[in-house]
PDB file of N, CA and C in Angstrom:
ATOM      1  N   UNK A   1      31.192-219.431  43.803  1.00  0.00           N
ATOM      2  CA  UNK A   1      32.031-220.578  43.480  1.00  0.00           C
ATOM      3  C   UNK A   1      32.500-220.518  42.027  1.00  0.00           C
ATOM      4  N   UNK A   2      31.834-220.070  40.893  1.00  0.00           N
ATOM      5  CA  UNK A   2      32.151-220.100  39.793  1.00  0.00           C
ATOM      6  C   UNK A   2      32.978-219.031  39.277  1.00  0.00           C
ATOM      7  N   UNK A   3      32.849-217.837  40.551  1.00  0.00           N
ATOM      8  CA  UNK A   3      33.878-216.794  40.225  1.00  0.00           C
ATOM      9  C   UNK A   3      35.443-217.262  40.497  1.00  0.00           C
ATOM     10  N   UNK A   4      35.176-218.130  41.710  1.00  0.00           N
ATOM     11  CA  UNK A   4      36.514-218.836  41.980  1.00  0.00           C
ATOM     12  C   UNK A   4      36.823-219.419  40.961  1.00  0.00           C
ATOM     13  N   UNK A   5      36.466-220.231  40.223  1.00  0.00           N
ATOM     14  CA  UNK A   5      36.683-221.425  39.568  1.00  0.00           C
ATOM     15  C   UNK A   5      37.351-220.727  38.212  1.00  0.00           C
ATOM     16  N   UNK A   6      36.293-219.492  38.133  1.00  0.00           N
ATOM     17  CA  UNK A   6      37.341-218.798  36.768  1.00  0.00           C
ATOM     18  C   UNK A   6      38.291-218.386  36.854  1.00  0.00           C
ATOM     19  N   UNK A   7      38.605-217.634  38.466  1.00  0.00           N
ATOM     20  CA  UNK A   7      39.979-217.035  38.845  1.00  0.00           C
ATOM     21  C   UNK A   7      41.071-217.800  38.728  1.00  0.00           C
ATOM     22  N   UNK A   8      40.928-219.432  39.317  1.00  0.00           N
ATOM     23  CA  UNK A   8      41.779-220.332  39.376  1.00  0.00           C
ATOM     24  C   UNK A   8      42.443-220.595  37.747  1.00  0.00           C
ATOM     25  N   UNK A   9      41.359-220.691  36.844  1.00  0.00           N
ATOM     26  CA  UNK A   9      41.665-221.243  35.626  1.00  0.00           C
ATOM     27  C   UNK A   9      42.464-220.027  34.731  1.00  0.00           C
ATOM     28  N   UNK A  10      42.241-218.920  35.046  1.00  0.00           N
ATOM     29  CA  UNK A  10      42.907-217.577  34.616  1.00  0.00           C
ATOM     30  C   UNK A  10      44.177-217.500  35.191  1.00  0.00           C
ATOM     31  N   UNK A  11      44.351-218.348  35.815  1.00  0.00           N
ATOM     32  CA  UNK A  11      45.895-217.531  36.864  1.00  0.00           C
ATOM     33  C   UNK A  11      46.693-218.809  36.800  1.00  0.00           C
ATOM     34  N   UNK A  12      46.239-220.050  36.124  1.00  0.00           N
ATOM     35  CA  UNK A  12      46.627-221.510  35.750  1.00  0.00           C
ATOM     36  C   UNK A  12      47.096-220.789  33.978  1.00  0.00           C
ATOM     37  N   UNK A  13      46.603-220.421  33.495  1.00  0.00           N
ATOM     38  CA  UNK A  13      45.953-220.396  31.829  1.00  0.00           C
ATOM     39  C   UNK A  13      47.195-219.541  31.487  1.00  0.00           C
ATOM     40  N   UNK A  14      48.079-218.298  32.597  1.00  0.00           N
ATOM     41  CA  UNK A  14      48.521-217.251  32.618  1.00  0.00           C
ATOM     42  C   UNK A  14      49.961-217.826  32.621  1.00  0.00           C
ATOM     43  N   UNK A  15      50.257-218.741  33.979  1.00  0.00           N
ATOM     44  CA  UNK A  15      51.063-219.380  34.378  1.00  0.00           C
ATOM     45  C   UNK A  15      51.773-220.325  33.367  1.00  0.00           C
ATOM     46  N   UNK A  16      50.790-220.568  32.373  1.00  0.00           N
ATOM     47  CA  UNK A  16      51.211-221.845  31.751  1.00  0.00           C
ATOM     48  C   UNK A  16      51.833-220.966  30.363  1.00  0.00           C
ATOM     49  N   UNK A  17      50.855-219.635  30.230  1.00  0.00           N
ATOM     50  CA  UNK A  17      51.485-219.531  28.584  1.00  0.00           C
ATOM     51  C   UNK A  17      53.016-218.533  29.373  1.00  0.00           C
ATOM     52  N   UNK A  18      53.328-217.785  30.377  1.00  0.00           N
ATOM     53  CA  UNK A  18      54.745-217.444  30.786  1.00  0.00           C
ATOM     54  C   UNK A  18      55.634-218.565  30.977  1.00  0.00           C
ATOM     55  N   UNK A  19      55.387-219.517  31.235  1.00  0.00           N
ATOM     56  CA  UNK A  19      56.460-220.907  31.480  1.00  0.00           C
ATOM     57  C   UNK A  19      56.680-221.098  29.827  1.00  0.00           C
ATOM     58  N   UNK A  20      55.703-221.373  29.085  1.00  0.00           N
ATOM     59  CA  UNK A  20      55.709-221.248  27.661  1.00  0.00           C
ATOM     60  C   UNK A  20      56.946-220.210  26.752  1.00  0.00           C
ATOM     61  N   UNK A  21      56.372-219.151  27.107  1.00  0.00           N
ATOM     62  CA  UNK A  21      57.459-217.884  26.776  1.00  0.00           C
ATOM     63  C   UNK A  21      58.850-218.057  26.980  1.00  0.00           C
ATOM     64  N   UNK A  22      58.694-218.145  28.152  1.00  0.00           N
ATOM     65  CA  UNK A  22      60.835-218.230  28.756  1.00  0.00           C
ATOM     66  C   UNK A  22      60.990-219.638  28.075  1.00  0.00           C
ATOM     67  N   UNK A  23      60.366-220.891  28.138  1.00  0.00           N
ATOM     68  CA  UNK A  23      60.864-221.673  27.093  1.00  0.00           C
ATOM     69  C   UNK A  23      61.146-221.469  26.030  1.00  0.00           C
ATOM     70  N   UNK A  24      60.328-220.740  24.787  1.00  0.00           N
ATOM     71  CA  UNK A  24      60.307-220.206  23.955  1.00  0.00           C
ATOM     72  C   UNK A  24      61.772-219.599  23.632  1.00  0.00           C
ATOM     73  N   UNK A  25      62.005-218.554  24.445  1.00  0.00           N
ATOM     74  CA  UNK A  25      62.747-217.975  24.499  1.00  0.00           C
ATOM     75  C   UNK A  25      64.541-218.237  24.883  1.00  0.00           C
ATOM     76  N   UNK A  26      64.510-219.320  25.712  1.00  0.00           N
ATOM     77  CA  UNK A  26      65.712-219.856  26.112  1.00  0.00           C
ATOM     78  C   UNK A  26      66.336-220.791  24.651  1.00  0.00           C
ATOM     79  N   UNK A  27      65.248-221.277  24.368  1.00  0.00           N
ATOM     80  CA  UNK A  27      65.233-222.089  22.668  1.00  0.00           C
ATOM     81  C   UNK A  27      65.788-221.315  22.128  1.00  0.00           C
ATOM     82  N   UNK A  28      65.405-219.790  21.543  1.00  0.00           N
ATOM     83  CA  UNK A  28      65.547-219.146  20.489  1.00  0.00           C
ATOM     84  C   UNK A  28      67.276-218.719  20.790  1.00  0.00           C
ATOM     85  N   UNK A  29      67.494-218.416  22.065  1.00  0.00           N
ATOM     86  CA  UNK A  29      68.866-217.981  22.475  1.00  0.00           C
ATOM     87  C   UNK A  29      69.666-219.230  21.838  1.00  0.00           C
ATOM     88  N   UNK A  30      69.294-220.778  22.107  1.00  0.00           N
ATOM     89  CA  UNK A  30      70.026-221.628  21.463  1.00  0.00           C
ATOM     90  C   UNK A  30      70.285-222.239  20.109  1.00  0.00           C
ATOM     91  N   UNK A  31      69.197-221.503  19.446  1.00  0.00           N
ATOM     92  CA  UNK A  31      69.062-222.081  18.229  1.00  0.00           C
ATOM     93  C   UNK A  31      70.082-222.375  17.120  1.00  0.00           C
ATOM     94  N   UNK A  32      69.665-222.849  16.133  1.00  0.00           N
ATOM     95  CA  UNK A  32      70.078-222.979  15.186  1.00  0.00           C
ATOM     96  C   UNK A  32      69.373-222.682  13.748  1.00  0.00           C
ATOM     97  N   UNK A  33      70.056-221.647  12.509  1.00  0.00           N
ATOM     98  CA  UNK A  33      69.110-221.227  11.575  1.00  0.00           C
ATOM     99  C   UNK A  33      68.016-222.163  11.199  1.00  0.00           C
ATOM    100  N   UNK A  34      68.351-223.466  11.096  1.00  0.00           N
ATOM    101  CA  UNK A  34      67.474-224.388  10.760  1.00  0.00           C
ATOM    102  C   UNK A  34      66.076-224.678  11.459  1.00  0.00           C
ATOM    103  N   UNK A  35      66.122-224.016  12.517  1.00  0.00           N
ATOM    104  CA  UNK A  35      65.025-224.405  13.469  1.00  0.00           C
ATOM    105  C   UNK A  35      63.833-223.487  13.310  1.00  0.00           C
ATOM    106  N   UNK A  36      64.046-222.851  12.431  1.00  0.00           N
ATOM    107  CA  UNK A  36      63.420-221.625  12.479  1.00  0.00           C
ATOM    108  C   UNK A  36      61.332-221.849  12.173  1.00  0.00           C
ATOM    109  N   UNK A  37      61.365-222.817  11.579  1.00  0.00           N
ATOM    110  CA  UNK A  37      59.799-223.264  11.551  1.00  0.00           C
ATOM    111  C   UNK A  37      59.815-223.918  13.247  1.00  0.00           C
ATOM    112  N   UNK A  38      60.372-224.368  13.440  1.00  0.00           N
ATOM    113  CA  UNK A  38      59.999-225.007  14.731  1.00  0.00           C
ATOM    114  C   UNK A  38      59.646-223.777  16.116  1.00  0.00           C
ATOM    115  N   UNK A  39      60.400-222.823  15.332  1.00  0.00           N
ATOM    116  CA  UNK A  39      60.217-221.553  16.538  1.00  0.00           C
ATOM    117  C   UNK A  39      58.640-220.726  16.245  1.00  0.00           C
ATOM    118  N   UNK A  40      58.817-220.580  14.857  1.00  0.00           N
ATOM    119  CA  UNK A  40      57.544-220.235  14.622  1.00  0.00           C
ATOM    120  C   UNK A  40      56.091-220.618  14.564  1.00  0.00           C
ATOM    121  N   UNK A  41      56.454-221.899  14.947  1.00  0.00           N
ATOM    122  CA  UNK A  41      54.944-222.901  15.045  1.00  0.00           C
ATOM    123  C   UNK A  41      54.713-222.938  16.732  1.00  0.00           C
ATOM    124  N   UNK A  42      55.778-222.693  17.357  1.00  0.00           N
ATOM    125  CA  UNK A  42      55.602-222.982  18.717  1.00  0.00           C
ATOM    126  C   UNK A  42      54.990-221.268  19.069  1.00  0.00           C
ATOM    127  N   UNK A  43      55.482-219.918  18.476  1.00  0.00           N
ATOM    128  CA  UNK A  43      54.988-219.246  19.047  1.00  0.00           C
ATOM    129  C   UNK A  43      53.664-218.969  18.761  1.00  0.00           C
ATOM    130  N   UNK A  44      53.032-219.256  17.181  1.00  0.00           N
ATOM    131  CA  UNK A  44      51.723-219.259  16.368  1.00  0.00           C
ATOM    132  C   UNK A  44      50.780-220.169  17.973  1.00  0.00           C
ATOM    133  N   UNK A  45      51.574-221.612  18.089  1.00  0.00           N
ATOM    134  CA  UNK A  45      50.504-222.504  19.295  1.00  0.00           C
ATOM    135  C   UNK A  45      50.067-221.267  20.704  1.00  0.00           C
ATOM    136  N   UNK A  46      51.002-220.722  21.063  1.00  0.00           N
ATOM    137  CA  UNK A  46      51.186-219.836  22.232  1.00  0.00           C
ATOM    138  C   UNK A  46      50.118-218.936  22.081  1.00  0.00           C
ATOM    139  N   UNK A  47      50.095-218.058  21.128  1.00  0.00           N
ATOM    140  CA  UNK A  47      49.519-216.844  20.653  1.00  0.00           C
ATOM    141  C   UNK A  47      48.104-217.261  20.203  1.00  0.00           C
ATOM    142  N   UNK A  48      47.818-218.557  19.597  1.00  0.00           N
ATOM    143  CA  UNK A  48      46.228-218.939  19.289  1.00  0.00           C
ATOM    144  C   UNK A  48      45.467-219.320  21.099  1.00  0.00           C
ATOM    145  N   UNK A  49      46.114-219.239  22.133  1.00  0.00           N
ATOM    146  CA  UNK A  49      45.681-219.484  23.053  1.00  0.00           C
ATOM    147  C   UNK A  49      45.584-218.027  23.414  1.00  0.00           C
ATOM    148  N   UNK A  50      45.676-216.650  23.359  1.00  0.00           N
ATOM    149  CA  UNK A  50      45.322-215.750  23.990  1.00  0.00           C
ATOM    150  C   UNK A  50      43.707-215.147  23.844  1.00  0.00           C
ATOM    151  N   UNK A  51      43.093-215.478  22.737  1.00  0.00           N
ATOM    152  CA  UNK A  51      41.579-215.222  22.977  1.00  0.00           C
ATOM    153  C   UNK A  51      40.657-216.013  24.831  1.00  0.00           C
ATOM    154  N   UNK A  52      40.985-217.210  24.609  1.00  0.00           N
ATOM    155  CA  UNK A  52      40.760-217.982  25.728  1.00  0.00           C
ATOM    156  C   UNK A  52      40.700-217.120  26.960  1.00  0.00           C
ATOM    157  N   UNK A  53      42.603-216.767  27.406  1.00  0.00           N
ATOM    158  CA  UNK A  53      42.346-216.135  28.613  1.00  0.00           C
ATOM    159  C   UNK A  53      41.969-214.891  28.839  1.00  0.00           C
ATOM    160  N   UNK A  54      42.081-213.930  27.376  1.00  0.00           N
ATOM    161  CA  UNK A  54      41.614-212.816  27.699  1.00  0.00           C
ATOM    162  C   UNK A  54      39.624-213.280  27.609  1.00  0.00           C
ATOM    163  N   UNK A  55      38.749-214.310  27.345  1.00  0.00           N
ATOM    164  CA  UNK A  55      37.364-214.117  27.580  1.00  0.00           C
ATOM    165  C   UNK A  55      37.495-215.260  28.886  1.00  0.00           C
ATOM    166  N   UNK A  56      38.800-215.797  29.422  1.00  0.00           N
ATOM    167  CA  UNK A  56      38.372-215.955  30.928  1.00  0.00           C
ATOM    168  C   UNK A  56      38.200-214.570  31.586  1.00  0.00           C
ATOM    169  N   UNK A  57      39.282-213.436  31.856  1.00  0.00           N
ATOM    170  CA  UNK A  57      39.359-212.749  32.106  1.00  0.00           C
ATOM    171  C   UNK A  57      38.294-211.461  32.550  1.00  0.00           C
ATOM    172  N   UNK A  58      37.580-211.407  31.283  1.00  0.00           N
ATOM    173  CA  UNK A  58      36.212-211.098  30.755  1.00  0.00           C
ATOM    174  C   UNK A  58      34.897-211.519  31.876  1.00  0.00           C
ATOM    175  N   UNK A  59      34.962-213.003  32.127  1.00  0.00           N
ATOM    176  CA  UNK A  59      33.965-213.658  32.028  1.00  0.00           C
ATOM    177  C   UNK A  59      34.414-213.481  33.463  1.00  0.00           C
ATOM    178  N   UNK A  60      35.414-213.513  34.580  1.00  0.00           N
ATOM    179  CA  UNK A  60      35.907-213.002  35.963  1.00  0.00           C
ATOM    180  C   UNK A  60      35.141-212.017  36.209  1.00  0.00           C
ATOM    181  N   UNK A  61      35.896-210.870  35.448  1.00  0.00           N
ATOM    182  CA  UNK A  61      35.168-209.449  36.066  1.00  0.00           C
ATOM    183  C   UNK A  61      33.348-209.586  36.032  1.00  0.00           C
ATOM    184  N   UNK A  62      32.940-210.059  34.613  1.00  0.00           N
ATOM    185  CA  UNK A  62      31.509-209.988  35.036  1.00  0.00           C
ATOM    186  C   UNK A  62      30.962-211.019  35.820  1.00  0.00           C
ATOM    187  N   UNK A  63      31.258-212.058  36.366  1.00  0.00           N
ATOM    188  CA  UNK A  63      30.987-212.765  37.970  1.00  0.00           C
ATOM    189  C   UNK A  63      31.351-212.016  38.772  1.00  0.00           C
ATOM    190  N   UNK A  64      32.187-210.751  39.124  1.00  0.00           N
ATOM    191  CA  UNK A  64      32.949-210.374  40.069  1.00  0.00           C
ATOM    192  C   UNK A  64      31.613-209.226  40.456  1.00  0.00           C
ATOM    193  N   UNK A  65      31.278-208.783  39.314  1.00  0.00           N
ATOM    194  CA  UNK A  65      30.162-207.571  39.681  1.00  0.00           C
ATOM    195  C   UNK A  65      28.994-208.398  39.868  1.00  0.00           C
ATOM    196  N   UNK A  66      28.637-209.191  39.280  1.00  0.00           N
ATOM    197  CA  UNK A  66      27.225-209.897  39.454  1.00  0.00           C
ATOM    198  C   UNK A  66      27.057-210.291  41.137  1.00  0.00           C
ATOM    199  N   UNK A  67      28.303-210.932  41.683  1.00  0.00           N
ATOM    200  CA  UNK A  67      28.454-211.445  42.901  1.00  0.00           C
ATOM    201  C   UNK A  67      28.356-210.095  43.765  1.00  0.00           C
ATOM    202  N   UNK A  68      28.997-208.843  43.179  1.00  0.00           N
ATOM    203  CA  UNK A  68      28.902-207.760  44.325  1.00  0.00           C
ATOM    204  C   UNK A  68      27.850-207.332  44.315  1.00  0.00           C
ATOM    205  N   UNK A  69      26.825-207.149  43.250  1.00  0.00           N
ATOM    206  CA  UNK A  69      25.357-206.673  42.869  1.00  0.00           C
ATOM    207  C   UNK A  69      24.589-207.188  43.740  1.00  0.00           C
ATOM    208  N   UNK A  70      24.676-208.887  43.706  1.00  0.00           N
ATOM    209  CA  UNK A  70      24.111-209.568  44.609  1.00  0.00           C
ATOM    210  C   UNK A  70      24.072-209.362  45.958  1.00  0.00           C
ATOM    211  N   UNK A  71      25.376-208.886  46.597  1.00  0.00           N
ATOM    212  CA  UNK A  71      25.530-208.322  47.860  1.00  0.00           C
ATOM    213  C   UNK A  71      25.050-207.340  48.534  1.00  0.00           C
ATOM    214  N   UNK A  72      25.239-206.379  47.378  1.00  0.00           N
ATOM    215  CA  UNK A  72      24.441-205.323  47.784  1.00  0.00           C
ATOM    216  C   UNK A  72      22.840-205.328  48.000  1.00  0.00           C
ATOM    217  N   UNK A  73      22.373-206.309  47.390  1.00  0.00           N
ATOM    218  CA  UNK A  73      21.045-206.105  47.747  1.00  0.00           C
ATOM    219  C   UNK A  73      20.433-207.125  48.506  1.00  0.00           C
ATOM    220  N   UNK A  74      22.114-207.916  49.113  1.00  0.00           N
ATOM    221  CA  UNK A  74      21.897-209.351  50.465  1.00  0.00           C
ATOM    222  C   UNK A  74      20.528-210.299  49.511  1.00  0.00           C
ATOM    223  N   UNK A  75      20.492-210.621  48.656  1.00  0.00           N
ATOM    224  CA  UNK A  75      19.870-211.856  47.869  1.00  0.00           C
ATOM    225  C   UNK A  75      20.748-213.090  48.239  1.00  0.00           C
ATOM    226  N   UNK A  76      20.277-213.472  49.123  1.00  0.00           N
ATOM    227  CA  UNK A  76      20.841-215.227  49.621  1.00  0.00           C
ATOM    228  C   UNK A  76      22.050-215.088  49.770  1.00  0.00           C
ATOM    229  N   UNK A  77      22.839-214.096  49.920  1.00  0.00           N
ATOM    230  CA  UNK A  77      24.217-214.133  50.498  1.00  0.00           C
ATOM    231  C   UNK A  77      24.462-214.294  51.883  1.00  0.00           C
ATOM    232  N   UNK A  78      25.204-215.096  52.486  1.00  0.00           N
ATOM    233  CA  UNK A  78      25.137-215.058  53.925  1.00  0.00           C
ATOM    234  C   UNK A  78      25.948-213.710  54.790  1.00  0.00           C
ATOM    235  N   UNK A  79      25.529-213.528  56.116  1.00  0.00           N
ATOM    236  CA  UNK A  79      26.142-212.005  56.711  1.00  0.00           C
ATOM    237  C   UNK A  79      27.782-212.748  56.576  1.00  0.00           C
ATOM    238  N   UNK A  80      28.509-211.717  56.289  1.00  0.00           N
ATOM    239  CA  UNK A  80      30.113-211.430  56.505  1.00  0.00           C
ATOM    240  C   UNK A  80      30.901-211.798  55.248  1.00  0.00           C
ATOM    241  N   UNK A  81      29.906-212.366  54.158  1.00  0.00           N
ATOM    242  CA  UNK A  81      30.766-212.659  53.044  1.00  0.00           C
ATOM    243  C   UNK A  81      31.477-211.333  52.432  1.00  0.00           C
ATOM    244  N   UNK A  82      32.252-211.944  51.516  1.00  0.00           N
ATOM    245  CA  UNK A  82      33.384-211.080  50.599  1.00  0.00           C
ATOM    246  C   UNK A  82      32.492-211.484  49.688  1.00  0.00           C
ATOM    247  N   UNK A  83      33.223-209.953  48.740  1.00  0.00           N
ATOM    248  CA  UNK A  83      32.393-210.267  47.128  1.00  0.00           C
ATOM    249  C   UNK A  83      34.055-210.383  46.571  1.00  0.00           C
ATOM    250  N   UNK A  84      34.230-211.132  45.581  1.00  0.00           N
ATOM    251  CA  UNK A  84      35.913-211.352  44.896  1.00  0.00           C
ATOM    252  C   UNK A  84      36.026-209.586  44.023  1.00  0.00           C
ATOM    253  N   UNK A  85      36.908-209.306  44.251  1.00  0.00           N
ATOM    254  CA  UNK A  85      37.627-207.722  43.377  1.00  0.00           C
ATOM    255  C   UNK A  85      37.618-208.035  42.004  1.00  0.00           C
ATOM    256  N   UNK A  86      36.809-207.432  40.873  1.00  0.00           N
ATOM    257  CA  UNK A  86      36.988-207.551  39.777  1.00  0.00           C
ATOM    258  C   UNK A  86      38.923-207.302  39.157  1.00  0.00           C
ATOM    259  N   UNK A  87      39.123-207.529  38.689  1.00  0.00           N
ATOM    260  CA  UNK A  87      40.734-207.744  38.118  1.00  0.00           C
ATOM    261  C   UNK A  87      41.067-206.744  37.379  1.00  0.00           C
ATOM    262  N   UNK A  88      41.799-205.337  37.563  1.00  0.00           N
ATOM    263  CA  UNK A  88      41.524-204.547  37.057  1.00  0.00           C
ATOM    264  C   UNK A  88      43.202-203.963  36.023  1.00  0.00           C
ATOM    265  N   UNK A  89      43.206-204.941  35.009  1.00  0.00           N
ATOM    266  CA  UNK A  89      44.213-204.983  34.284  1.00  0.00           C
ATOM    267  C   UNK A  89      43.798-205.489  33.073  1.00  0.00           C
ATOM    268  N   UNK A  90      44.313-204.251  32.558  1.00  0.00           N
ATOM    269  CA  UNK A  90      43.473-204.202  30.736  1.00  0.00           C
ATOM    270  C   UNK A  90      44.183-205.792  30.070  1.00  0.00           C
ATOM    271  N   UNK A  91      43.403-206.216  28.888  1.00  0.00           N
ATOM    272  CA  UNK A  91      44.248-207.516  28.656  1.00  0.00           C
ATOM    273  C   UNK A  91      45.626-207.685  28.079  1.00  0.00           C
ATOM    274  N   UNK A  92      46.131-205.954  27.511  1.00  0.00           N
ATOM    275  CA  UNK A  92      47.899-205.993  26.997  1.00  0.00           C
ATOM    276  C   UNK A  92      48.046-206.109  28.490  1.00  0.00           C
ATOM    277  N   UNK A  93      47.826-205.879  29.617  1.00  0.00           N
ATOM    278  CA  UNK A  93      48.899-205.764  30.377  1.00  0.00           C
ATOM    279  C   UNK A  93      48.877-207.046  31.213  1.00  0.00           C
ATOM    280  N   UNK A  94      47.977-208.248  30.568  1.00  0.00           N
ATOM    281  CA  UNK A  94      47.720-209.049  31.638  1.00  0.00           C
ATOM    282  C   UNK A  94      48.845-210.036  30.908  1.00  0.00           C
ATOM    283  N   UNK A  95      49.772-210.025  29.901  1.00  0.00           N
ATOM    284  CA  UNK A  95      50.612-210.948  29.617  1.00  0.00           C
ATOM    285  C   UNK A  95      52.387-210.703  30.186  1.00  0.00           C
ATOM    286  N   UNK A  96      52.008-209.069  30.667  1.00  0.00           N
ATOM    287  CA  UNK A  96      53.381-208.874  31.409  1.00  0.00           C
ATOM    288  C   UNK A  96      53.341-208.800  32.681  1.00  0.00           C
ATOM    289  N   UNK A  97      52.356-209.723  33.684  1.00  0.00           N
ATOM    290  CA  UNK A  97      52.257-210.504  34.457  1.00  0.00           C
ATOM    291  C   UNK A  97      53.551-211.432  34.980  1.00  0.00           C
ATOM    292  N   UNK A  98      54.131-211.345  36.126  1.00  0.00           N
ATOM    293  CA  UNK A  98      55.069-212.416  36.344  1.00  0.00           C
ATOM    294  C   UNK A  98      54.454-213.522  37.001  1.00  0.00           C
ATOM    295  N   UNK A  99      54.995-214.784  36.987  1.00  0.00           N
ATOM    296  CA  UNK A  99      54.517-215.924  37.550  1.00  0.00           C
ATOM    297  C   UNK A  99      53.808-215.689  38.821  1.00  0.00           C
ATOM    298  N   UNK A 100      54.811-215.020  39.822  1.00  0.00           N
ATOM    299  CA  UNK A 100      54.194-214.872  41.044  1.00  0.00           C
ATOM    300  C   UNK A 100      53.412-213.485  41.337  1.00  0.00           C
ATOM    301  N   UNK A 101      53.497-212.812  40.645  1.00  0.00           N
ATOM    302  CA  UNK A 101      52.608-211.799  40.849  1.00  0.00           C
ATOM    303  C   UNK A 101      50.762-211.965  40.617  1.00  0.00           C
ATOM    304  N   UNK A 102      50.428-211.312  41.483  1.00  0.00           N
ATOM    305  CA  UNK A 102      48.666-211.812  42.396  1.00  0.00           C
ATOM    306  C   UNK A 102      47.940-211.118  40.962  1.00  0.00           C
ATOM    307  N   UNK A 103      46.912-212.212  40.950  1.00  0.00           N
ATOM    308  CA  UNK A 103      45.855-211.730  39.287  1.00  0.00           C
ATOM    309  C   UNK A 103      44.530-211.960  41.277  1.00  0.00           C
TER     310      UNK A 103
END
């Protein structure tokens, strides 16, 4: 359950800083010279949030093995379960992620 719970919050956490970006970005296409602290404080907010999902990320894969460890040696797991796939995308590549593409 807690492997779920991190997956969910990683693929929420992911979702939110790409909606972020193309905002970001549609701004900057409109700007004006003057705005220029306003662009740079918004991307500084964006970018202080990437420690977060890269130690969700982190903290996935090692539930992901703990849960398969567990399996393997059937410790209170019930017959026919799944163990969740550790996520196997280094953390540069987990920001060129598209919205709908599967984490």
């Amino acid at each position: 359950m807690n492997a779920l719970a991190v997956k969910q919050r990683l693929r929420e956490r992911v979702r939110m800083r790409r909606f972020e970006i193309d905002a970001l970005q549609r701004h900057e296409s409109k700007q004006k010279k003057d705005s220029h602290k306003l662009t740079a404080n918004a991307k500084a907010q964006i970018n202080r949030r990437e420690p977060t999902i890269k130690n969700l990320l982190k903290k996935y894969n090692t539930l992901a093995t703990k849960v398969g460890d567990m399996m393997s040696k059937r410790a209170g797991i019930p017959w026919g379960a799944t163990a969740p796939l550790p996520i196997q995308i280094r953390a540069d590549e987990l920001w060129d992620l598209d919205v709908d593409s599967n984490i």
